[in-house]
Every structure is written in structure tokens, then in C-alpha cells.
Protein backbone atom coordinates (compact mmCIF):
# COMPACT_ATOMS: atom_id res chain seq x y z
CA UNK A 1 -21.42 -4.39 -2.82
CA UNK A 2 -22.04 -5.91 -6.26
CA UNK A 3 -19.54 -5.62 -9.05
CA UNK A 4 -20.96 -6.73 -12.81
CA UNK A 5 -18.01 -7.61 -14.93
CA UNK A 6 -18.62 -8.74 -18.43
CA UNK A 7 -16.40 -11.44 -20.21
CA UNK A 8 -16.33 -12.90 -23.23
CA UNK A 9 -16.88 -16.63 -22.98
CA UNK A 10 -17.36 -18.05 -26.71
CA UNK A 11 -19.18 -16.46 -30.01
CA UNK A 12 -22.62 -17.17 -28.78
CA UNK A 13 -22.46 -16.95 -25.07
CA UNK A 14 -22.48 -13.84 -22.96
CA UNK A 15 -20.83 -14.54 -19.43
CA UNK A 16 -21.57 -11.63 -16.46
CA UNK A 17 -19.74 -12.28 -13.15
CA UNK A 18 -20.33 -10.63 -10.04
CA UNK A 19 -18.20 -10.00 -7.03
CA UNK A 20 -19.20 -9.37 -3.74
CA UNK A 21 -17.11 -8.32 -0.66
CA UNK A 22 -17.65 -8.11 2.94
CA UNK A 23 -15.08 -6.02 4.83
CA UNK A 24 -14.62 -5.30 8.34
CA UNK A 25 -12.90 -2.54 10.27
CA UNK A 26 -9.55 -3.83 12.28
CA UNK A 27 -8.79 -3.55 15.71
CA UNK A 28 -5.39 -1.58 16.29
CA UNK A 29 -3.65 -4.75 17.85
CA UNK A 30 -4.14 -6.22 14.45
CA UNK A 31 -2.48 -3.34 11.98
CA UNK A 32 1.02 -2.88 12.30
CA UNK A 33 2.24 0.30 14.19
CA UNK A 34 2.98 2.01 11.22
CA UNK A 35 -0.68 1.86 9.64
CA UNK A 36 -2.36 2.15 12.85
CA UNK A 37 -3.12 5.88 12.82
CA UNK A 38 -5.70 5.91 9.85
CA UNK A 39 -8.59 3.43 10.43
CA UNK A 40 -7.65 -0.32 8.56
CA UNK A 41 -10.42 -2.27 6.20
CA UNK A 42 -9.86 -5.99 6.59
CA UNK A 43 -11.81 -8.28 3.46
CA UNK A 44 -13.51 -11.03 5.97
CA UNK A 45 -15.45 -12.60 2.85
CA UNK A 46 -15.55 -12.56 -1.04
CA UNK A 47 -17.90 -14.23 -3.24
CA UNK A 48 -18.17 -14.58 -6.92
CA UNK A 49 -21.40 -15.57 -8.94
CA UNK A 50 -21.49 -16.20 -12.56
CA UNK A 51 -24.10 -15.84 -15.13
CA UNK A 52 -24.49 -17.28 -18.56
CA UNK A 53 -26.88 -16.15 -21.34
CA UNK A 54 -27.04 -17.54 -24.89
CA UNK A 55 -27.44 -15.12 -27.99
């Protein structure tokens, strides 16, 4: 899953950054009681990636 986010960097420069996630579903012994009845995402990795381009 790729998420573009544009910042602003400087006058002249463009920045993008994307985000990337990796998620995995949770066994029940690892959710608390209470939040065990609906199925639990767990984030296992997250990466971000930058790009520059000058104007």
C-alpha cells in the first residue's frame, strides 16, 4: 500500500514521500480479551521513501 504525500521542502524543490505498510492479522492470544471478538491488524513493517525534484 503506497501513500504519496507532498511537502514543501524549500522555494525550488518539490519533496514527495511515500509510506508503505505491511500488516498482519493477530492471533487471539495476542489481543487482549476485550478486543478479541472482532479480528486485530498488527503493523509488522513500515517504510518511508522520499523523492526530490527541482523546479
Amino acid at each position: 500500500m503506497m501513500n504519496p504525500v507532498a511537502t514543501a521542502y524549500s522555494k525550488d524543490t518539490i519533496q514527495t514521500v511515500f509510506y508503505s505498510w505491511a500488516t498482519q492479522l493477530l492471533y487471539s492470544e495476542e489481543v487482549p480479551e476485550e478486543e478479541s471478538y472482532y479480528p486485530v491488524w498488527g503493523l509488522s513493517e513500515m517504510q518511508q521513501a522520499g523523492v526530490k525534484a527541482l523546479i
